[in-house]
Protein backbone atom coordinates (compact mmCIF):
# COMPACT_ATOMS: atom_id res chain seq x y z
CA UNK A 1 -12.39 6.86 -22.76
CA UNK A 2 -12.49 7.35 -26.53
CA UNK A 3 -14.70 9.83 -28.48
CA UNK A 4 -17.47 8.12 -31.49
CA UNK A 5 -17.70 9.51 -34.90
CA UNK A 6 -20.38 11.53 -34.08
CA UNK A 7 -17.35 13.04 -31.18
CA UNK A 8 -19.74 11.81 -28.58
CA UNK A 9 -18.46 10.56 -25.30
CA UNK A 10 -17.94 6.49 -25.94
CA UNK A 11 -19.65 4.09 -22.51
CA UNK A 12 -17.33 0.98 -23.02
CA UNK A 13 -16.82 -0.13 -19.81
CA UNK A 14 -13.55 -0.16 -18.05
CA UNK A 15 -11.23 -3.35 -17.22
CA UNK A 16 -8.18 -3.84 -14.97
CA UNK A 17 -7.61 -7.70 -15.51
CA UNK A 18 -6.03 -10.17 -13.26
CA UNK A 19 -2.33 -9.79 -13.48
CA UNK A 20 -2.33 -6.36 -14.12
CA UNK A 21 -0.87 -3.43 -11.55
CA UNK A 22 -2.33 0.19 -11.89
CA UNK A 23 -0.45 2.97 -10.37
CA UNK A 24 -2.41 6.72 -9.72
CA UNK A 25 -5.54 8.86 -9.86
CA UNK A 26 -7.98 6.67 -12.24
CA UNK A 27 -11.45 8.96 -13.01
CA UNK A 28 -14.14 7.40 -15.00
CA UNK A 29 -17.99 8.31 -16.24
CA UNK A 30 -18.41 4.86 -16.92
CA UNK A 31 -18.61 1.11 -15.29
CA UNK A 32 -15.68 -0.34 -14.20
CA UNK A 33 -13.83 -3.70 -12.88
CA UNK A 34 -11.01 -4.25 -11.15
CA UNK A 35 -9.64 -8.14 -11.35
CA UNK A 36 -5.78 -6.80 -10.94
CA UNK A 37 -4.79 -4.51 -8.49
CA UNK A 38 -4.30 -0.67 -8.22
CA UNK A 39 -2.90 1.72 -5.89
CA UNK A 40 -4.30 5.04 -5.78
CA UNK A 41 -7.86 6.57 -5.68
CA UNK A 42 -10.58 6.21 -7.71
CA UNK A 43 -13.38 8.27 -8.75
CA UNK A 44 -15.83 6.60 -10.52
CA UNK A 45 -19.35 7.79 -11.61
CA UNK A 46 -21.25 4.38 -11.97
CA UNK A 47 -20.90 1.18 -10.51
CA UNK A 48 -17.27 -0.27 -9.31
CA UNK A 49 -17.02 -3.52 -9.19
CA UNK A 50 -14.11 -5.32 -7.01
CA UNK A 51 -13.41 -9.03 -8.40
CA UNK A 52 -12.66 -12.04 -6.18
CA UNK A 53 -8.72 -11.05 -7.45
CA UNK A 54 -9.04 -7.45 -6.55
CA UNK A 55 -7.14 -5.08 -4.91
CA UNK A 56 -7.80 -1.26 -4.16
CA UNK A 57 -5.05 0.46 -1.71
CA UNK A 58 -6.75 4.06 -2.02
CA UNK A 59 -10.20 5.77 -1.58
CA UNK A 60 -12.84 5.76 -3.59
CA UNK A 61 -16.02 7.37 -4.89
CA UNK A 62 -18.63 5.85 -7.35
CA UNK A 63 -22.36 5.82 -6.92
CA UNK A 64 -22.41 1.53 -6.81
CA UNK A 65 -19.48 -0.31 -5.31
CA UNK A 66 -19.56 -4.45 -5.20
CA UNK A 67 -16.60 -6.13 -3.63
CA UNK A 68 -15.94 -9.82 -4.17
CA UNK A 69 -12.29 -8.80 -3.30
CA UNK A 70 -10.09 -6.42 -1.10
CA UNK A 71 -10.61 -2.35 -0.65
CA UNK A 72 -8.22 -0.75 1.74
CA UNK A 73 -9.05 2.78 1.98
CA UNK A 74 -12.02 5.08 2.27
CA UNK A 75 -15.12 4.65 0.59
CA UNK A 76 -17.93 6.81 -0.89
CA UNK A 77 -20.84 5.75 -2.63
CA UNK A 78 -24.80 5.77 -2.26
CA UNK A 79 -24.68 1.87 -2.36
CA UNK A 80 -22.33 -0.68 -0.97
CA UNK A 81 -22.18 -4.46 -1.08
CA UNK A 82 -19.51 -6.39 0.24
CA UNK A 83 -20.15 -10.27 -1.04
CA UNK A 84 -19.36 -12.94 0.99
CA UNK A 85 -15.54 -12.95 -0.28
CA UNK A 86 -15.10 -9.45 -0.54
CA UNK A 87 -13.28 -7.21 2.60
CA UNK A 88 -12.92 -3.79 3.17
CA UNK A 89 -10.57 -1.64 5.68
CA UNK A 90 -11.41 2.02 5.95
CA UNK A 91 -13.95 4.03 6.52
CA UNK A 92 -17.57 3.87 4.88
CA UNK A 93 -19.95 6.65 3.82
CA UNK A 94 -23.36 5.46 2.35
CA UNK A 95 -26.81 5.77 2.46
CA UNK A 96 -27.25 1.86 1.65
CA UNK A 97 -25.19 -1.28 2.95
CA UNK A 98 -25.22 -4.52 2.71
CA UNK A 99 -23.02 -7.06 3.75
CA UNK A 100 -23.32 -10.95 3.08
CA UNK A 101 -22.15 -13.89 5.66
CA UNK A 102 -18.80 -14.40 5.86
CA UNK A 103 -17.95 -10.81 4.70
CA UNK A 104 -14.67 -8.75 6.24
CA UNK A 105 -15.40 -5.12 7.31
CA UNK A 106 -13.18 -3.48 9.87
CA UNK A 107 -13.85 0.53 10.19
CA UNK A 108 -16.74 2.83 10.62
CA UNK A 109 -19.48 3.47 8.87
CA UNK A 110 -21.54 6.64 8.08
CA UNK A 111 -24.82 5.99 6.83
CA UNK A 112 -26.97 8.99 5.83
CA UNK A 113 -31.07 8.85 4.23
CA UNK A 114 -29.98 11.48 2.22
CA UNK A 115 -28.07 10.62 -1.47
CA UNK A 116 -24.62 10.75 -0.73
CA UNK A 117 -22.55 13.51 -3.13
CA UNK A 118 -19.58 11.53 -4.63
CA UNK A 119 -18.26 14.64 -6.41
């Protein structure tokens, strides 16, 4: 995350194309996709998006998580959606779910009405 002229906090979203293998603790204030794959956790402020090619082994915490791919770990956020090729193995904590046909979720689940606090 780079700084602008005026040494304000730059938004540019964050990528983790296909191919490519992250390894640690990845914090960001910003969107982000994952198309490679990365092991560790992620903490992630907006939305997370997981890419058909995807691969999270770690937790995670965002506000908006979308998984077209594979999540194996934990997972925080006020709003999950696990697409039709998308999987996740671990434990959910949300307030909102939704999973399409065809979906893989094996864990548990705790939803709450309240907004869940991701940091």
């Amino acid at each position: 995350m780079g700084k602008t002229k005026d040494n304000q906090l730059s938004t540019t979203p964050t990528l983790i194309s296909k191919g490519c293998f992250v390894q640690g603790i990845i914090e960001s204030n910003v969107f982000m996709r994952v198309d490679g794959s990365i092991k560790g956790d992620l903490f992630i402020d907006e939305k997370l998006i997981v890419g058909e090619d995807g691969l999270i082994e770690g937790n995670i915490e965002t506000n908006e998580i979308i998984v077209y791919g594979t999540v194996n770990g934990s997972v925080k956020a006020e709003f999950v959606n696990i697409k039709s090729s998308g999987k996740i193995i671990g434990e959910l904590n949300t307030s909102t779910l939704h999973v399409e046909k065809g979906a893989i979720y094996l864990g548990s689940v705790a939803m709450k009405k309240n907004k869940i606090d991701t940091r």
